[in-house]
PDB file of N, CA and C in Angstrom:
ATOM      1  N   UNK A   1      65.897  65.255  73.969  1.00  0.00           N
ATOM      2  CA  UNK A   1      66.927  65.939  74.717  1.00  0.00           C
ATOM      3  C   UNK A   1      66.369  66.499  76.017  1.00  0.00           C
ATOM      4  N   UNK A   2      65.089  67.094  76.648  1.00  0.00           N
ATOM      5  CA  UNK A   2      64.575  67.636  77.145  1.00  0.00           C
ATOM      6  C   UNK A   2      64.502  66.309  78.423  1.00  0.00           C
ATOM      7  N   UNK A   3      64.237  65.052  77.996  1.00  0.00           N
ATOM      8  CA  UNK A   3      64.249  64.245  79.107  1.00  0.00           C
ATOM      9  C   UNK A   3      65.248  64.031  79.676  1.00  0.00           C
ATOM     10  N   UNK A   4      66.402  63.840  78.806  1.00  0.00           N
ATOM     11  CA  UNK A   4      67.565  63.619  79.313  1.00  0.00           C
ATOM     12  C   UNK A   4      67.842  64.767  80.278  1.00  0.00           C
ATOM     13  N   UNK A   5      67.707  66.140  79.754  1.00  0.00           N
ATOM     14  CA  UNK A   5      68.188  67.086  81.177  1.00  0.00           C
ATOM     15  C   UNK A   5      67.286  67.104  82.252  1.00  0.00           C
ATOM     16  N   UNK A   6      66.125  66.676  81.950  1.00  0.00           N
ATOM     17  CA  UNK A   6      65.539  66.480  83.629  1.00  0.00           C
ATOM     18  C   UNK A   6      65.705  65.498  84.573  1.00  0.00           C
ATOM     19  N   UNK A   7      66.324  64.142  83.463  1.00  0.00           N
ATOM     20  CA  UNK A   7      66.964  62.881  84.329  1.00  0.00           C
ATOM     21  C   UNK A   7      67.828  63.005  84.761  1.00  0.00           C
ATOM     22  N   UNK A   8      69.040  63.911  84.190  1.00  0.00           N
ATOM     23  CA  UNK A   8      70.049  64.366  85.282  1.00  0.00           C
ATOM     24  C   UNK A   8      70.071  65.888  85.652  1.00  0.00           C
ATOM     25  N   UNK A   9      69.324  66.610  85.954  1.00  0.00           N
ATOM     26  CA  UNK A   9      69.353  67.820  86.549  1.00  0.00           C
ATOM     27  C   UNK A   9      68.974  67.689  88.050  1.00  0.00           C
ATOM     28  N   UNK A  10      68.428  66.128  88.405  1.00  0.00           N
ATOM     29  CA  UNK A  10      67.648  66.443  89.406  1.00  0.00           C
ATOM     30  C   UNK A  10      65.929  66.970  89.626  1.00  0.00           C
ATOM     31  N   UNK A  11      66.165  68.048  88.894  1.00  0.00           N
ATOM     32  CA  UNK A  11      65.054  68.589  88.846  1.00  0.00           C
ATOM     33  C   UNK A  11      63.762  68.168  88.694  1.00  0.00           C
ATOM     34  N   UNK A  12      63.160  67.791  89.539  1.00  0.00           N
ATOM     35  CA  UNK A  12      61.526  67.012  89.034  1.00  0.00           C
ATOM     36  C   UNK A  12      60.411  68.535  88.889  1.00  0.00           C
ATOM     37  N   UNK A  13      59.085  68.099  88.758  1.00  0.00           N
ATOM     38  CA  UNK A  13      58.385  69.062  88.750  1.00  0.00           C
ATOM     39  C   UNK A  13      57.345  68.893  89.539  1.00  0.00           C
ATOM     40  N   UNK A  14      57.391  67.711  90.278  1.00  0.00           N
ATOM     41  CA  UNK A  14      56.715  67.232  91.302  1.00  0.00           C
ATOM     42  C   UNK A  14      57.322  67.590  92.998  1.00  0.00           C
ATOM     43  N   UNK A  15      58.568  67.961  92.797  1.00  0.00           N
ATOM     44  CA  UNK A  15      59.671  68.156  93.651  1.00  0.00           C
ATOM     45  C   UNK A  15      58.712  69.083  95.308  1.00  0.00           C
ATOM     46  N   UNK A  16      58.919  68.748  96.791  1.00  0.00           N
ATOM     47  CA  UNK A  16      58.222  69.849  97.045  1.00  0.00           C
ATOM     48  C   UNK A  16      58.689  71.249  97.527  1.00  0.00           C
ATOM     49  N   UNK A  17      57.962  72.367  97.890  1.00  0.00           N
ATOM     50  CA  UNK A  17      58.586  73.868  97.508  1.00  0.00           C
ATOM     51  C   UNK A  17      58.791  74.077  99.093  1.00  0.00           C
ATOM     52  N   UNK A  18      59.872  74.124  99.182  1.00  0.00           N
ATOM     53  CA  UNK A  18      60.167  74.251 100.957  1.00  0.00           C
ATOM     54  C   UNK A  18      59.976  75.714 101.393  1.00  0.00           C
ATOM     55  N   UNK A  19      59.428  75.495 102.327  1.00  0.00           N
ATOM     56  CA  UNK A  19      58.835  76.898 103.229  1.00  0.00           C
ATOM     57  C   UNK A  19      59.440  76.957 104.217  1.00  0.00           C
ATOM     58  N   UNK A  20      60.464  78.196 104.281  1.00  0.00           N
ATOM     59  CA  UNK A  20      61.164  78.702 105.767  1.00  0.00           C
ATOM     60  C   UNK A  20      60.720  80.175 106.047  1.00  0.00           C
ATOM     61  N   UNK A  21      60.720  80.228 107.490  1.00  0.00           N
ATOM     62  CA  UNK A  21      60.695  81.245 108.206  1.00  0.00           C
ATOM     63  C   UNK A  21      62.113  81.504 109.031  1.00  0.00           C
ATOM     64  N   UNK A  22      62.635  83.174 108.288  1.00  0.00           N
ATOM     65  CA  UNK A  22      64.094  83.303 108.112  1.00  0.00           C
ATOM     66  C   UNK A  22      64.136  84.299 108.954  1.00  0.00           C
ATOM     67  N   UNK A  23      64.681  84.762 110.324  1.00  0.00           N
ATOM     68  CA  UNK A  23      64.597  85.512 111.575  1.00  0.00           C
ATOM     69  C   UNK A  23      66.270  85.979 111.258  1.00  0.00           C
ATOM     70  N   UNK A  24      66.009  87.359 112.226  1.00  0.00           N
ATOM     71  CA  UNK A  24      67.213  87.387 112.207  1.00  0.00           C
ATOM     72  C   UNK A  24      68.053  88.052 113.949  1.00  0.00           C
ATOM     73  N   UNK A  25      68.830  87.961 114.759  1.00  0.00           N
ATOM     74  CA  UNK A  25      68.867  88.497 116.302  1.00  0.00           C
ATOM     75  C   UNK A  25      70.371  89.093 116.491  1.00  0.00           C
ATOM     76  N   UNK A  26      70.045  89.517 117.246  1.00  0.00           N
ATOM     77  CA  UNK A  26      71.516  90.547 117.692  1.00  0.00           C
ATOM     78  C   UNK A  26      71.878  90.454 118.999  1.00  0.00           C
ATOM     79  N   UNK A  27      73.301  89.439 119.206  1.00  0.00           N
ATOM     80  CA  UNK A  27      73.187  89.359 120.212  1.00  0.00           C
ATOM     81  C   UNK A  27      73.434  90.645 121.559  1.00  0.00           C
ATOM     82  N   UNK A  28      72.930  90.423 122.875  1.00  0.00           N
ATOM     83  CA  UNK A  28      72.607  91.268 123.850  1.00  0.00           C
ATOM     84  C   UNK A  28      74.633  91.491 124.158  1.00  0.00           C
ATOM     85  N   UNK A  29      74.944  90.583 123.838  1.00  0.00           N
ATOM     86  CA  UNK A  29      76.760  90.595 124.324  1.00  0.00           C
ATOM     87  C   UNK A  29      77.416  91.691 124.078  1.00  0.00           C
ATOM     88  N   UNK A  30      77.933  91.128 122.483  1.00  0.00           N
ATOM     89  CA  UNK A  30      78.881  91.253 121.300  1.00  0.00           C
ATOM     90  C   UNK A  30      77.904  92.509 120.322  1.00  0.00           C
ATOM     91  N   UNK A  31      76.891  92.254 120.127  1.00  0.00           N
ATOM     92  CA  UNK A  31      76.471  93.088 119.167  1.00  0.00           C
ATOM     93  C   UNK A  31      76.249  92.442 117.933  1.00  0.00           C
ATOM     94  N   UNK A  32      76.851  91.484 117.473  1.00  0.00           N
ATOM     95  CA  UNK A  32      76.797  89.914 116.695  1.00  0.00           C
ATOM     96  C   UNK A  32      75.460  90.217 115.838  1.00  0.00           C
ATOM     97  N   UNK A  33      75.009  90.219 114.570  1.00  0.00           N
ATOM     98  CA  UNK A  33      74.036  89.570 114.171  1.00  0.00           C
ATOM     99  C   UNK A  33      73.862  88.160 113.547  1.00  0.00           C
ATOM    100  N   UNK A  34      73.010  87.358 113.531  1.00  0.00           N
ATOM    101  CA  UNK A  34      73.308  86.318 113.618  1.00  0.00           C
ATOM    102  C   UNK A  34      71.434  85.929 112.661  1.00  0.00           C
ATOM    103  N   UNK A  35      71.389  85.497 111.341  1.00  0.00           N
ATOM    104  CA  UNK A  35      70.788  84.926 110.693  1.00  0.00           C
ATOM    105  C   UNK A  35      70.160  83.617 111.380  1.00  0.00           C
ATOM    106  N   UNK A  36      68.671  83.333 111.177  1.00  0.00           N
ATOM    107  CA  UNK A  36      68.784  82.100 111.659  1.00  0.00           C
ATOM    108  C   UNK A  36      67.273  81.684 110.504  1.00  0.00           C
ATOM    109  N   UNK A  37      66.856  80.124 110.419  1.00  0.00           N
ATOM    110  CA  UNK A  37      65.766  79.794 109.454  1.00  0.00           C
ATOM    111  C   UNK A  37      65.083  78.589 110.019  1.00  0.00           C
ATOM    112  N   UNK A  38      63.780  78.774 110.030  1.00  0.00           N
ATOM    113  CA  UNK A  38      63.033  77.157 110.402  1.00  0.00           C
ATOM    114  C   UNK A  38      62.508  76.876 109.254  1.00  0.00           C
ATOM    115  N   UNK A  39      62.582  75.831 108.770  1.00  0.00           N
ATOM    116  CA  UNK A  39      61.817  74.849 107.792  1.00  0.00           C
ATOM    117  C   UNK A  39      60.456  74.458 108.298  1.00  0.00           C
ATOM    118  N   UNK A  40      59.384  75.180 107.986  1.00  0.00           N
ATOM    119  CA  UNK A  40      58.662  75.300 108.652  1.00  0.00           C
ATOM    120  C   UNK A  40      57.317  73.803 108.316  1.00  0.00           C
ATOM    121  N   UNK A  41      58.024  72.844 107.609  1.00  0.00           N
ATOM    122  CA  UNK A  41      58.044  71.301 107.115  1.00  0.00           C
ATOM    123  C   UNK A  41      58.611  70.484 107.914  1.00  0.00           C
ATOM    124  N   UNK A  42      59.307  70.479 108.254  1.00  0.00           N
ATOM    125  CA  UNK A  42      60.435  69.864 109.079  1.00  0.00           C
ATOM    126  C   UNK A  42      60.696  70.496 110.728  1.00  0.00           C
ATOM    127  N   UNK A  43      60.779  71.576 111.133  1.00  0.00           N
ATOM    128  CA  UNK A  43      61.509  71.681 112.410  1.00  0.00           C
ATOM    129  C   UNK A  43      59.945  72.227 113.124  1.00  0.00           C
ATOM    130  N   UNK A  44      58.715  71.946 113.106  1.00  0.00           N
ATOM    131  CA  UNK A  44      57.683  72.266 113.920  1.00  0.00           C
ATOM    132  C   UNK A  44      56.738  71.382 114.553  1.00  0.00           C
ATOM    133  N   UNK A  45      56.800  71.002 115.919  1.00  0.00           N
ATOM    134  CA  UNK A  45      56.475  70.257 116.777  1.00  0.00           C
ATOM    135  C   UNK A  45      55.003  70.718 117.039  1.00  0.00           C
ATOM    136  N   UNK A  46      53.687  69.884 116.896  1.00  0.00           N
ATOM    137  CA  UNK A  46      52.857  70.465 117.229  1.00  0.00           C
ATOM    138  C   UNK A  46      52.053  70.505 118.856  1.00  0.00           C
ATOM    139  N   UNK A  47      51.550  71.019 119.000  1.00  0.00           N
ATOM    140  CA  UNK A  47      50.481  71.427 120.132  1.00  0.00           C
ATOM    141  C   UNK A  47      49.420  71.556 120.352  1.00  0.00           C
ATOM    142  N   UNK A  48      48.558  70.393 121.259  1.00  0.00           N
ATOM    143  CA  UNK A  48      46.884  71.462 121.154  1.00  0.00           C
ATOM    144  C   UNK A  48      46.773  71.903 122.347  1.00  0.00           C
ATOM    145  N   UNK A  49      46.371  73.306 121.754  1.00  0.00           N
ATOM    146  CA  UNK A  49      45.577  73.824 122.818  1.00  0.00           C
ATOM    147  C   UNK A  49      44.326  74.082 122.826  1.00  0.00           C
ATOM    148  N   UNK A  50      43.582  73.157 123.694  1.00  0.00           N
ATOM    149  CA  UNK A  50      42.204  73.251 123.534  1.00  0.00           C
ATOM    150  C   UNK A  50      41.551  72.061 121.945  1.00  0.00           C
ATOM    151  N   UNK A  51      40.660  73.253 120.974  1.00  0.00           N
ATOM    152  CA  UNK A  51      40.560  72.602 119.784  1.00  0.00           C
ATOM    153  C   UNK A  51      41.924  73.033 118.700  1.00  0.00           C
ATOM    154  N   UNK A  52      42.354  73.697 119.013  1.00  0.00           N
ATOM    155  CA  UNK A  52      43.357  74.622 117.687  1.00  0.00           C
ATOM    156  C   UNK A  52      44.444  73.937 118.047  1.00  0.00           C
ATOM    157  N   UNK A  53      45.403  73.986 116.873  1.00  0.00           N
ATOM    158  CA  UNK A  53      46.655  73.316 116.588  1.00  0.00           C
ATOM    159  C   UNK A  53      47.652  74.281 116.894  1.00  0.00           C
ATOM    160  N   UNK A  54      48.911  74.242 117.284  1.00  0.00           N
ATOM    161  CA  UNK A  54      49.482  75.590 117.530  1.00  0.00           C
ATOM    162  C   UNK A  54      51.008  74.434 117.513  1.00  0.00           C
ATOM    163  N   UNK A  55      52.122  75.246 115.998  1.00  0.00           N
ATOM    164  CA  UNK A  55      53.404  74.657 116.129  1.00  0.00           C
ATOM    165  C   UNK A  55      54.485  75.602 116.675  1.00  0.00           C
ATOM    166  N   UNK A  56      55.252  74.733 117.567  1.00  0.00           N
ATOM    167  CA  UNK A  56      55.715  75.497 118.731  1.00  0.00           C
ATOM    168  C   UNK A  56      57.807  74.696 117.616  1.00  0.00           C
ATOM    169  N   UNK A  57      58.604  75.877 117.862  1.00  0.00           N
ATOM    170  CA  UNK A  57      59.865  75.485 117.379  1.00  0.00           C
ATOM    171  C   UNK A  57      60.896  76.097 118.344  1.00  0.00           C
ATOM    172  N   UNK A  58      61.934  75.674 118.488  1.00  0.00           N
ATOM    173  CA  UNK A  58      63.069  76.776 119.388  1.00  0.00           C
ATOM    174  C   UNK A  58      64.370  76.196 118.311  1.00  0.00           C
ATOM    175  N   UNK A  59      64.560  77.669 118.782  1.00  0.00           N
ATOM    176  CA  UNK A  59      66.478  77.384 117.685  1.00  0.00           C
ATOM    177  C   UNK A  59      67.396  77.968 118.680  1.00  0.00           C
ATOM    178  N   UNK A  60      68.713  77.793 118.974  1.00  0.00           N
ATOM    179  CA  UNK A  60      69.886  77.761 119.609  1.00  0.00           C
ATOM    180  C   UNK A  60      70.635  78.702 118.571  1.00  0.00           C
ATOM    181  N   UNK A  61      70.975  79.357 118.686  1.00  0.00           N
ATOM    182  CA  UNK A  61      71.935  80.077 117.494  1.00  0.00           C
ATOM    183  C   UNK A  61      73.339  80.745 118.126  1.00  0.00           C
ATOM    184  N   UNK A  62      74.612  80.391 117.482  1.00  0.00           N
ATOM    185  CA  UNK A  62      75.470  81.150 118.470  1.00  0.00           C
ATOM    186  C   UNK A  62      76.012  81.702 117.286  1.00  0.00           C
ATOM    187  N   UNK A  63      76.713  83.092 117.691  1.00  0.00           N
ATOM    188  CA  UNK A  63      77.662  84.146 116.148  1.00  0.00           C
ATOM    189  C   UNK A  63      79.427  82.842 116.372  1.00  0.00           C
ATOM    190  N   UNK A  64      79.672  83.647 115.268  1.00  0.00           N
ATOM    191  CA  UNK A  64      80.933  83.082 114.793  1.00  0.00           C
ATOM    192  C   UNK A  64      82.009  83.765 114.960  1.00  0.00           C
ATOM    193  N   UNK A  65      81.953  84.854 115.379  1.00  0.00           N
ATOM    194  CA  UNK A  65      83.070  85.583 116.137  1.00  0.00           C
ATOM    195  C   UNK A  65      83.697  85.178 117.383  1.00  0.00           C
ATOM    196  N   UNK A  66      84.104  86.986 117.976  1.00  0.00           N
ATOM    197  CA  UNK A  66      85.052  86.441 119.440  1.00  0.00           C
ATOM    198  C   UNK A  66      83.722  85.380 120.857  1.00  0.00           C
ATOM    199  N   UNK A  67      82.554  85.857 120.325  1.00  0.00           N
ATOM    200  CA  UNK A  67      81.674  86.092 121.434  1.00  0.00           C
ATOM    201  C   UNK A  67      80.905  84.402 121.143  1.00  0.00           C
ATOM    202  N   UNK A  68      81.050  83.871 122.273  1.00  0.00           N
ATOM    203  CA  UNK A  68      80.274  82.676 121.998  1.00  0.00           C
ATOM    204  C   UNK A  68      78.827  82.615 123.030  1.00  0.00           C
ATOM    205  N   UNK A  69      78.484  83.269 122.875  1.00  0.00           N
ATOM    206  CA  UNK A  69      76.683  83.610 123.824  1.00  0.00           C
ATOM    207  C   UNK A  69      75.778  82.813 122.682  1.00  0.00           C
ATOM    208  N   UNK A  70      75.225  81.873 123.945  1.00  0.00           N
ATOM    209  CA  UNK A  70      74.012  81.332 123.110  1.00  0.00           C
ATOM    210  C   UNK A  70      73.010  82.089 123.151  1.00  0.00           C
ATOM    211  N   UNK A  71      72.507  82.112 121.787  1.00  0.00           N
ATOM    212  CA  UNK A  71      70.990  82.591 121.900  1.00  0.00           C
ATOM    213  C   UNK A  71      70.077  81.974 121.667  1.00  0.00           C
ATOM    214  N   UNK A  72      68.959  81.608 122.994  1.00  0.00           N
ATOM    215  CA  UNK A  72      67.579  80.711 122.634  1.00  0.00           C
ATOM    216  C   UNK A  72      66.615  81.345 121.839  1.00  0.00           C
ATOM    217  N   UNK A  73      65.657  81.445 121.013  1.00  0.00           N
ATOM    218  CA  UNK A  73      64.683  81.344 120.522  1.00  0.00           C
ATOM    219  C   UNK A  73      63.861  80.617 120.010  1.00  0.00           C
ATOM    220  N   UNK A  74      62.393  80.983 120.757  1.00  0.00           N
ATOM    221  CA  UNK A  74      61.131  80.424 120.290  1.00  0.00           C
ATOM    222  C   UNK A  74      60.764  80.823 119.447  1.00  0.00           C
ATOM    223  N   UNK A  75      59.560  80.091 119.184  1.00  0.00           N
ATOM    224  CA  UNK A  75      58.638  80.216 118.296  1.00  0.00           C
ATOM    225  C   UNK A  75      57.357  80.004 118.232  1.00  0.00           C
ATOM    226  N   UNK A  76      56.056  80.411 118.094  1.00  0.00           N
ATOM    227  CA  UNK A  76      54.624  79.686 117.666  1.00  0.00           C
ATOM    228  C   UNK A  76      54.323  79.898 116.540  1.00  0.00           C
ATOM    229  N   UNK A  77      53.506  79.103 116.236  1.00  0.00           N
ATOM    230  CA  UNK A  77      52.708  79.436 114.956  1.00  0.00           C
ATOM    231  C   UNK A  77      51.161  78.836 115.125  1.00  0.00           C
ATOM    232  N   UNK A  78      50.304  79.418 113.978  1.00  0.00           N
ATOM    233  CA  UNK A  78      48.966  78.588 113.708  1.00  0.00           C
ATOM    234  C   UNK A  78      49.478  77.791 112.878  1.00  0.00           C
ATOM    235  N   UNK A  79      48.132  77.011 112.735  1.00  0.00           N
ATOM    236  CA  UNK A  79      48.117  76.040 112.041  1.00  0.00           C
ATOM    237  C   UNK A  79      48.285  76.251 110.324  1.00  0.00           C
ATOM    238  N   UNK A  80      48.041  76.881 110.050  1.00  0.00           N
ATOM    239  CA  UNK A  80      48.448  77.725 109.112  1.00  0.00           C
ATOM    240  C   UNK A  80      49.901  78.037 108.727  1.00  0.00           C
ATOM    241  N   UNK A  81      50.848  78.154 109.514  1.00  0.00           N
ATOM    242  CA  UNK A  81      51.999  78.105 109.570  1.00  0.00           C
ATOM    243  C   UNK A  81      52.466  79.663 109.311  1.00  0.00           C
ATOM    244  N   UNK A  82      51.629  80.653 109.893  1.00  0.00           N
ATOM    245  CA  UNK A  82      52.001  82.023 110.466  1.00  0.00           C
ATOM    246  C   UNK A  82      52.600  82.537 111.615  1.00  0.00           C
ATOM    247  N   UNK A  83      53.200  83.178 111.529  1.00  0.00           N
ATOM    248  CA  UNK A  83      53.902  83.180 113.011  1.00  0.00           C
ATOM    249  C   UNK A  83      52.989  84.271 113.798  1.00  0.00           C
ATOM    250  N   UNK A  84      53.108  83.115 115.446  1.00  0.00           N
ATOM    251  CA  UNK A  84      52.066  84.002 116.130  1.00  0.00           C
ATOM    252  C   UNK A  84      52.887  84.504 117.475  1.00  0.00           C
ATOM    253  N   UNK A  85      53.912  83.952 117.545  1.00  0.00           N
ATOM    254  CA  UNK A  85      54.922  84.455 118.779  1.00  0.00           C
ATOM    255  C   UNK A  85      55.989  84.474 119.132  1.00  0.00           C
ATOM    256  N   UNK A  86      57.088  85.272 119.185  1.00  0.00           N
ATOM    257  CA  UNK A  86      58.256  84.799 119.119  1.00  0.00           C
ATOM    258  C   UNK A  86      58.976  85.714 120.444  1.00  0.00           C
ATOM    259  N   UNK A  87      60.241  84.858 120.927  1.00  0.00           N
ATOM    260  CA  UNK A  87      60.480  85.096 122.239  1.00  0.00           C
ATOM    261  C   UNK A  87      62.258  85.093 121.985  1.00  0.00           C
ATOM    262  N   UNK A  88      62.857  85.592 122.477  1.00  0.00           N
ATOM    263  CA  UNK A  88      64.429  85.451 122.750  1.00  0.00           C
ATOM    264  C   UNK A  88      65.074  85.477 123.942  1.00  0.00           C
ATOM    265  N   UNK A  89      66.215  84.472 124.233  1.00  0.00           N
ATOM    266  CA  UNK A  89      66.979  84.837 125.144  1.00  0.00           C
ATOM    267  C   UNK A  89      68.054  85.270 124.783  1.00  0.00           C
ATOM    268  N   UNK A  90      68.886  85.860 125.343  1.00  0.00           N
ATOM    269  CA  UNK A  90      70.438  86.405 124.866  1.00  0.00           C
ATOM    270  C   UNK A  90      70.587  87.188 123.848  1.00  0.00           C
ATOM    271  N   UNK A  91      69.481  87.466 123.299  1.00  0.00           N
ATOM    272  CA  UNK A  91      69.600  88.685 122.175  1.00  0.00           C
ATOM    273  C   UNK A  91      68.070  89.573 121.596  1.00  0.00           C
ATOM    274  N   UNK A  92      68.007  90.070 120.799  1.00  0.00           N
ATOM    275  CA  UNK A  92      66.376  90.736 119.943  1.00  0.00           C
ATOM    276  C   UNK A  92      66.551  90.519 118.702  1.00  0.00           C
ATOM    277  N   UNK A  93      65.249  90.353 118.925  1.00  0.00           N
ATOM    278  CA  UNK A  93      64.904  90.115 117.472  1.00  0.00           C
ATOM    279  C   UNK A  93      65.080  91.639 116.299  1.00  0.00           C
ATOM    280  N   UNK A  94      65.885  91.554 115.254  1.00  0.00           N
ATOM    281  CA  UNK A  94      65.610  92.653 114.751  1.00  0.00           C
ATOM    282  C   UNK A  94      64.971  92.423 113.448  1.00  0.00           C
ATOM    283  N   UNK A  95      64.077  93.466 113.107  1.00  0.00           N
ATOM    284  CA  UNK A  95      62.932  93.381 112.148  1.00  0.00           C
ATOM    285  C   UNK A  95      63.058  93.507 111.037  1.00  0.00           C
ATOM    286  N   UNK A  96      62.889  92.893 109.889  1.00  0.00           N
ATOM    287  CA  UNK A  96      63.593  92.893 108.577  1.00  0.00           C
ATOM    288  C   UNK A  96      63.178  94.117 107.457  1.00  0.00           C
TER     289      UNK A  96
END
């Protein structure tokens, strides 16, 4: 019975464990907060500088209300996948 629910659950145990970095900004407009997440597997472009690796990401985020202001944000990281810099346009970052 035990195989059968893992053949249809989906569920493997090999499966891999996705890592996001989950920000969150307010826009400078409206006042808007606005959730945002990088998959930090998937949405990080890398960079060298010099010998070191450095992944660089930007997200676009707009609120869902009256106020449609885009907000840019960057990102760096090490190689490691820590965050080493983060930048906004159109809103701040607020700290969790």
């Amino acid at each position: 019975m035990s195989f059968l629910q893992k053949l249809f659950s989906g569920a493997t145990s090999s499966s891999p464990k996705r890592n996001y970095y989950v920000f969150t900004v307010k826009c400078k407009r409206c006042g808007e907060t606005i959730e945002g997440r990088i998959d930090l597997n998937n949405d990080l472009s890398v960079e060298y500088e010099g010998d070191t690796e450095v992944y660089y990401s930007r997200k676009t985020l707009m609120g869902g209300g009256k106020c449609f202001q885009r907000i840019e944000a960057e990102f760096k990281f090490s190689a490691n996948r820590s965050l080493v810099e983060q930048q906004a346009r159109g809103g701040d970052f607020i700290l969790p």
